[in-house]
N, C-alpha and C. Protein backbone atom coordinates (compact mmCIF):
# COMPACT_ATOMS: atom_id res chain seq x y z
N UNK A 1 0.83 -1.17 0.00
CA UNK A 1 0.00 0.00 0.00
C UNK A 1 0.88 1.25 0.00
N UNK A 2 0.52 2.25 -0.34
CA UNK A 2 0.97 3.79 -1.20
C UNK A 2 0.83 4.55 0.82
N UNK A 3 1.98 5.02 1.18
CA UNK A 3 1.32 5.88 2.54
C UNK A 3 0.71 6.83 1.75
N UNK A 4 0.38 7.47 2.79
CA UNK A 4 -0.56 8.51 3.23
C UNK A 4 0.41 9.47 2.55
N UNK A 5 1.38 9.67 2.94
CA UNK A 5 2.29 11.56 2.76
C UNK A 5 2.88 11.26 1.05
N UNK A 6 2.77 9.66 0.36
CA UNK A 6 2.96 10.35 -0.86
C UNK A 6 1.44 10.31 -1.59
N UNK A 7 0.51 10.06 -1.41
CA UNK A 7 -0.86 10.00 -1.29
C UNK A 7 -1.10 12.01 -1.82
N UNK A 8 -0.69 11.96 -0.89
CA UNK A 8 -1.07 13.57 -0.62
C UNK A 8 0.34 15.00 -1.46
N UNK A 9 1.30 13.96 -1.29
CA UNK A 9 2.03 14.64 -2.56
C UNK A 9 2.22 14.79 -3.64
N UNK A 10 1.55 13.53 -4.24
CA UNK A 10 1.00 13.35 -5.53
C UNK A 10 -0.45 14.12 -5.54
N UNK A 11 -0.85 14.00 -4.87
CA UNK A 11 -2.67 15.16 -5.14
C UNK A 11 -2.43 16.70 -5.40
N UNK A 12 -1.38 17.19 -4.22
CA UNK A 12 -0.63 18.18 -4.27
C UNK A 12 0.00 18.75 -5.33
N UNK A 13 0.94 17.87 -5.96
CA UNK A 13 1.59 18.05 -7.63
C UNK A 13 0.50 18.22 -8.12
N UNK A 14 -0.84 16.97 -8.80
CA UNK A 14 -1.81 17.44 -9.32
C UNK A 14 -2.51 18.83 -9.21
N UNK A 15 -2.58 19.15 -8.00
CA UNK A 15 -3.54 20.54 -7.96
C UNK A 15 -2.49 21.41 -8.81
N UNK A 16 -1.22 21.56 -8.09
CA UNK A 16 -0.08 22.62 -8.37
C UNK A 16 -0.23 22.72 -10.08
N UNK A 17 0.32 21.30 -10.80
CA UNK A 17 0.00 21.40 -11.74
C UNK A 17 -1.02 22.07 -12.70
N UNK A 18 -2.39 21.61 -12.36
CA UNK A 18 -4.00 22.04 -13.03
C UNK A 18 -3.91 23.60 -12.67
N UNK A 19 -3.25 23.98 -11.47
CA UNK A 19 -3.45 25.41 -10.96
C UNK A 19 -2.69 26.53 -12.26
N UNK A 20 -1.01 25.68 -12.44
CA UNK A 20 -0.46 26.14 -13.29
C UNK A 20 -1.11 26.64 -14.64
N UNK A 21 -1.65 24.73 -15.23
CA UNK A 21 -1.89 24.81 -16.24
C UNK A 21 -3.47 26.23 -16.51
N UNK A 22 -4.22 26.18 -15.41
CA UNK A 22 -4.98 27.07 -15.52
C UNK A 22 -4.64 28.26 -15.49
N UNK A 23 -4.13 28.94 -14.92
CA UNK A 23 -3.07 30.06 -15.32
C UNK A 23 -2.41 30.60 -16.61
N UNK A 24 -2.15 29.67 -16.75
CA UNK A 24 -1.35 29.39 -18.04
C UNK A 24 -2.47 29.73 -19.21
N UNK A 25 -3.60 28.89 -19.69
CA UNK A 25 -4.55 29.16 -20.17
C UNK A 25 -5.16 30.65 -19.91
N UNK A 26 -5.80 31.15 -18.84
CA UNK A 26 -6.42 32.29 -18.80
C UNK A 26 -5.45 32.89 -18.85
N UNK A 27 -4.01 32.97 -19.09
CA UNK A 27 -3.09 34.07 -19.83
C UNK A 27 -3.66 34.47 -21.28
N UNK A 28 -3.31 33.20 -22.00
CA UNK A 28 -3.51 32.99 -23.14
C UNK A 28 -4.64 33.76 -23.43
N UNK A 29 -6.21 32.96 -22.83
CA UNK A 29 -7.28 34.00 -23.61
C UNK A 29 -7.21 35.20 -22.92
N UNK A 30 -6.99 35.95 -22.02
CA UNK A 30 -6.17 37.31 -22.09
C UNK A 30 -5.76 37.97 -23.05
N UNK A 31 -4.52 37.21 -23.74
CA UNK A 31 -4.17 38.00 -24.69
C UNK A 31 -4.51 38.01 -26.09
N UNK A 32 -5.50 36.70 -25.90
CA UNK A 32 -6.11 36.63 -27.76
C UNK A 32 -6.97 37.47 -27.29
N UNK A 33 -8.05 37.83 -26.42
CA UNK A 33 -8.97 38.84 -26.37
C UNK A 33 -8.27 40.46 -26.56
N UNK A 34 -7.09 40.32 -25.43
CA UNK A 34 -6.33 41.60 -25.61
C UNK A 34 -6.38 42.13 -27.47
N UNK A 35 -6.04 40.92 -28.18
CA UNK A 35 -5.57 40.83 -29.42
C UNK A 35 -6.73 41.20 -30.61
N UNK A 36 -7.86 40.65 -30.09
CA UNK A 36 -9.09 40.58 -31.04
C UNK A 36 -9.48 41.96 -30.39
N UNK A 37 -9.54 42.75 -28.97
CA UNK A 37 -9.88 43.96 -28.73
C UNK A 37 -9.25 45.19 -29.90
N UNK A 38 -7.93 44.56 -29.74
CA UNK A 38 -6.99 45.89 -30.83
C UNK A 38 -7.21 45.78 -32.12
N UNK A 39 -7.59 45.01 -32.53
CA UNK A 39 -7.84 44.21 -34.26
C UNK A 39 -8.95 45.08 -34.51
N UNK A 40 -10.10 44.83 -33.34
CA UNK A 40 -11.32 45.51 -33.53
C UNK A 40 -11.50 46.89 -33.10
N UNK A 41 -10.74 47.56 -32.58
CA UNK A 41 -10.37 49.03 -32.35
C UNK A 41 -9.63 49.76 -33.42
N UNK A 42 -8.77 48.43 -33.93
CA UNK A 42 -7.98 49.42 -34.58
C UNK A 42 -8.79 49.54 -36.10
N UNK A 43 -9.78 48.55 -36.29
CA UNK A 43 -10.50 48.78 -37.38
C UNK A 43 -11.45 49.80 -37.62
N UNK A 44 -12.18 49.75 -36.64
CA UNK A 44 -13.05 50.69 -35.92
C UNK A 44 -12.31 52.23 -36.21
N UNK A 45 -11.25 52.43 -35.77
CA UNK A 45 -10.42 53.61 -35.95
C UNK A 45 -10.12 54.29 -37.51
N UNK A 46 -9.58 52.81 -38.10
CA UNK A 46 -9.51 53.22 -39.25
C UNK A 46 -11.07 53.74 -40.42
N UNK A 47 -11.94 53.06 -40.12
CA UNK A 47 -13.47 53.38 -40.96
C UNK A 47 -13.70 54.98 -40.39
N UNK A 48 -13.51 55.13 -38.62
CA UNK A 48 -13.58 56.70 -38.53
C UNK A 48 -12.74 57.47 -39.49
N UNK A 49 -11.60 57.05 -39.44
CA UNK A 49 -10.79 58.21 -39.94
C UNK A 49 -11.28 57.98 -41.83
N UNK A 50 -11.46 57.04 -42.40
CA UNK A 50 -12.17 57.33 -43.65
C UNK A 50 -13.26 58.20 -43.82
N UNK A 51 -13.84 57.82 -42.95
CA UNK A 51 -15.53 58.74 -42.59
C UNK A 51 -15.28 59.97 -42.67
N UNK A 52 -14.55 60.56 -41.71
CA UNK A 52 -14.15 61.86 -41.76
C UNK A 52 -13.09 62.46 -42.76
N UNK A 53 -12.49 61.56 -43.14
CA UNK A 53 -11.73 62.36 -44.65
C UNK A 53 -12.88 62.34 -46.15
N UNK A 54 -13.98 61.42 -45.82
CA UNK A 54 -14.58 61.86 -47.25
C UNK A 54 -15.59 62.48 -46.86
N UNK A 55 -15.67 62.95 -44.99
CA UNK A 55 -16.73 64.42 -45.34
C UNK A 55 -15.63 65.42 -45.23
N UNK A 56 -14.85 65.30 -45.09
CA UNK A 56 -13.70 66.73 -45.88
C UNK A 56 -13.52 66.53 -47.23
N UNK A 57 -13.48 65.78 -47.71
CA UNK A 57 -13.24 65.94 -49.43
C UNK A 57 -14.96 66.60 -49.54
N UNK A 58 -16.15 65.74 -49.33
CA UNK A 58 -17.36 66.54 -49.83
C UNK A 58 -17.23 67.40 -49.09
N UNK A 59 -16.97 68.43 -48.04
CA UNK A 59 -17.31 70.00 -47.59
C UNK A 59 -16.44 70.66 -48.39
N UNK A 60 -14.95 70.03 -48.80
CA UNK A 60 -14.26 71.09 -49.58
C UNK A 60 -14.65 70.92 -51.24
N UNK A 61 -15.34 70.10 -51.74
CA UNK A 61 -15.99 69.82 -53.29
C UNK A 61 -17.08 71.05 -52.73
N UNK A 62 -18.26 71.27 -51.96
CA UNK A 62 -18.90 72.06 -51.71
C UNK A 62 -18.43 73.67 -51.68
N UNK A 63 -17.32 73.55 -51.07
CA UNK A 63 -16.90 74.87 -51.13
C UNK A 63 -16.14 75.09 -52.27
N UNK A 64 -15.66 74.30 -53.05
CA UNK A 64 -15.11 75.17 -54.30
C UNK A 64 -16.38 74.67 -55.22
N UNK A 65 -17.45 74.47 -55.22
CA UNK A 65 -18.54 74.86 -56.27
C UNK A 65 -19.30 76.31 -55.69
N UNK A 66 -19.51 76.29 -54.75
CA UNK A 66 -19.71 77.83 -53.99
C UNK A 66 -18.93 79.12 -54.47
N UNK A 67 -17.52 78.77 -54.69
CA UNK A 67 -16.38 79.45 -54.79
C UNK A 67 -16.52 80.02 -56.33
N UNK A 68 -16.62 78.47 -56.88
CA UNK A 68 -16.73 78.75 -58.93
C UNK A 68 -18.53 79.21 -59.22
N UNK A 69 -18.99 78.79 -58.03
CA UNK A 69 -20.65 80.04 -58.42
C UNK A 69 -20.45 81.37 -58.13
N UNK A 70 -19.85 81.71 -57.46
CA UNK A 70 -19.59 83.32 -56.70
C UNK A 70 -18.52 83.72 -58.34
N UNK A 71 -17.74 83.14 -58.52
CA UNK A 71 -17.26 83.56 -59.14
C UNK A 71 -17.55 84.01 -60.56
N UNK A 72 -18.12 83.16 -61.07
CA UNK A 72 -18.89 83.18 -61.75
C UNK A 72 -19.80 84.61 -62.22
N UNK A 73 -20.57 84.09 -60.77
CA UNK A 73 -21.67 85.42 -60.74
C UNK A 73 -20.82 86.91 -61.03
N UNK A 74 -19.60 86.88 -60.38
CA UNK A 74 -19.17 88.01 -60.23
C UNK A 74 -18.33 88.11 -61.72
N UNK A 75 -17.85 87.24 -62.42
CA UNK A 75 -17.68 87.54 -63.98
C UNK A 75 -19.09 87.82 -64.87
N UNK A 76 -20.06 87.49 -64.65
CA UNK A 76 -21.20 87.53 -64.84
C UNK A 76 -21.53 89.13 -65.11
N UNK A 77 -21.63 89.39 -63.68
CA UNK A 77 -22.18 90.75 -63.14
C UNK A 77 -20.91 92.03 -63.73
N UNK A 78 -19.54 91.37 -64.05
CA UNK A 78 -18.77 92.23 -64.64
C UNK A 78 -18.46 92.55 -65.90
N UNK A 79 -19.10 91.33 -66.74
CA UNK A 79 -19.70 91.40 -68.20
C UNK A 79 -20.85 92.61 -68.34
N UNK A 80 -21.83 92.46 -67.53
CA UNK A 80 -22.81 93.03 -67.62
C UNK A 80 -22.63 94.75 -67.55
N UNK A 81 -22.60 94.42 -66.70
CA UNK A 81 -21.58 96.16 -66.59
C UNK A 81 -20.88 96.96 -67.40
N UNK A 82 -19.77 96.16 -67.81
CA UNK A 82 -18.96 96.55 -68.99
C UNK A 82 -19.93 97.24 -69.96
N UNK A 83 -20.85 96.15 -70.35
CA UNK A 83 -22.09 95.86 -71.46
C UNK A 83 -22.83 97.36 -70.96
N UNK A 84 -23.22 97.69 -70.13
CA UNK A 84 -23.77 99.21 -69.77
C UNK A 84 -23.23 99.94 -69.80
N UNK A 85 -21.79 99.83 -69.64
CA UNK A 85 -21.26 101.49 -69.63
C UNK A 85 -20.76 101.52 -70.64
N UNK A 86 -21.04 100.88 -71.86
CA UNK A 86 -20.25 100.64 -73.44
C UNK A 86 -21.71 101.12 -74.31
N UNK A 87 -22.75 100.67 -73.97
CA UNK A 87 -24.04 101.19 -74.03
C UNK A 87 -24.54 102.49 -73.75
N UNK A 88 -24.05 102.73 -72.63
CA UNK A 88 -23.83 104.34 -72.17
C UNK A 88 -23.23 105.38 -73.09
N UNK A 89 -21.70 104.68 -73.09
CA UNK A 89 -20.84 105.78 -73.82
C UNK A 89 -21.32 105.95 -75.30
N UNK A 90 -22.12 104.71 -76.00
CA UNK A 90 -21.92 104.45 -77.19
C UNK A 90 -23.70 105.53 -77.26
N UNK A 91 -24.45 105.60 -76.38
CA UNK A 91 -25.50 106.22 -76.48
C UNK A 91 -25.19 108.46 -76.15
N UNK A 92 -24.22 108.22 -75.44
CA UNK A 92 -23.84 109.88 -75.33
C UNK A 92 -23.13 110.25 -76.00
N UNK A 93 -22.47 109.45 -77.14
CA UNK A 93 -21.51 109.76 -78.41
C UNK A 93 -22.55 109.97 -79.20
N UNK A 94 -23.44 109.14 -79.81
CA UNK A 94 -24.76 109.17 -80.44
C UNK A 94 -25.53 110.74 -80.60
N UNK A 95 -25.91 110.77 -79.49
CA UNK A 95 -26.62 112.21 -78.82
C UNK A 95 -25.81 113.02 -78.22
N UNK A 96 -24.86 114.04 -78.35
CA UNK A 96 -24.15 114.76 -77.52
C UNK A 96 -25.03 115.97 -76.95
N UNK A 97 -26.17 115.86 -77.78
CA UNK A 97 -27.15 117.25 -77.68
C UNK A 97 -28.09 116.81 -76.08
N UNK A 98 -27.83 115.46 -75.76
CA UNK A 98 -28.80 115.18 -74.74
C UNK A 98 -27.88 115.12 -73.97
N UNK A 99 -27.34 115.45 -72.29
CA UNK A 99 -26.91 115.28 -71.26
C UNK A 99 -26.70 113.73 -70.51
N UNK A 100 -26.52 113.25 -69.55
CA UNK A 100 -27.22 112.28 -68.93
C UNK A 100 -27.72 112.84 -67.72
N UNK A 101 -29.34 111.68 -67.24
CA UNK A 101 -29.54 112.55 -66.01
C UNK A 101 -28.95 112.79 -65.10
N UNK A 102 -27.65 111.30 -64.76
CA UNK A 102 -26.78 111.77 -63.54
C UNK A 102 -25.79 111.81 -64.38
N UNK A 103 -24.98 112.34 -63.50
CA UNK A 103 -23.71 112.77 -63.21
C UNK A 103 -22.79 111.17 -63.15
N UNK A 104 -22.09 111.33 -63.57
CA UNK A 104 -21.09 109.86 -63.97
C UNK A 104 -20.41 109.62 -62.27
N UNK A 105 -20.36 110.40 -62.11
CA UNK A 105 -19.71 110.57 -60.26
C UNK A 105 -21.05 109.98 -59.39
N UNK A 106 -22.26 110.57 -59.64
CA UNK A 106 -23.76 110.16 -58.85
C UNK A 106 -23.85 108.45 -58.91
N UNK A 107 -23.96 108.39 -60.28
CA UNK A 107 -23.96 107.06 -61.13
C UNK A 107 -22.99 106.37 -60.00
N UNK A 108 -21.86 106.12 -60.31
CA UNK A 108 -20.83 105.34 -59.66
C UNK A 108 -21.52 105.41 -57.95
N UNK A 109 -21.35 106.23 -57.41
CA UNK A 109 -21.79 106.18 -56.06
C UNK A 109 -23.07 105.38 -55.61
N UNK A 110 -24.03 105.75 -56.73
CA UNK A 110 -25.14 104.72 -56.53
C UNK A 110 -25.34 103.66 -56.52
N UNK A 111 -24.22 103.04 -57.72
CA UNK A 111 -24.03 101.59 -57.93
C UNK A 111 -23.35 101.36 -56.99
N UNK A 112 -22.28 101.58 -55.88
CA UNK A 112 -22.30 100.55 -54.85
C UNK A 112 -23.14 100.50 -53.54
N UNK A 113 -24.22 101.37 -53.58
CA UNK A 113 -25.23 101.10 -52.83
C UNK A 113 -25.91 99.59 -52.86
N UNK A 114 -25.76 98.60 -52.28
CA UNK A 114 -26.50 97.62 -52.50
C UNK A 114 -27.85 97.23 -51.83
């Protein structure tokens, strides 16, 4: 028969052992979770930072169609102009016998009244 004290030193090793080996294990999924946490953060991270660079590409596509409408308008509005005071001159060369009602100085001042 086996005494008693190696009875109990062999149960002892066993626990020590299983204790280890359990240890050992909940390291492990520790760090595959650690691992699958960063995988999935760091993906997560990356779709933000896409997200937010293609609403900066569309706010800045927005602002330079804003930019080429303004501009626009304002080649627009400086055609037009031209087109009146070429109309003007070409109408008081025409008629020198008629005046204009304003004053070319009045005129100008009025037009930047907006």
């Amino acid at each position: 028969m086996i005494p008693l004290w190696v009875k109990l030193a062999l149960a002892g090793a066993i626990v020590a052992v299983a204790a280890v080996w359990h240890l050992i294990e909940v390291e492990r999924a520790r760090t595959a979770g650690q691992m699958a946490e960063r995988v999935a953060w760091q993906d997560q991270r990356l779709r933000d930072i896409a997200k937010r660079e293609a609403e900066r590409k569309a706010a800045e596509a927005k602002i330079a169609q804003i930019e080429a409408d303004y501009l626009a308008r304002q080649i627009n509005s400086q055609v037009a102009m031209t087109e009146l005071e070429k109309a003007l001159a070409d109408e008081q060369a025409d008629n020198p016998a008629c005046p204009p009602a304003l004053s070319r100085k009045l005129r100008d001042q009025l037009q930047n009244i907006r």
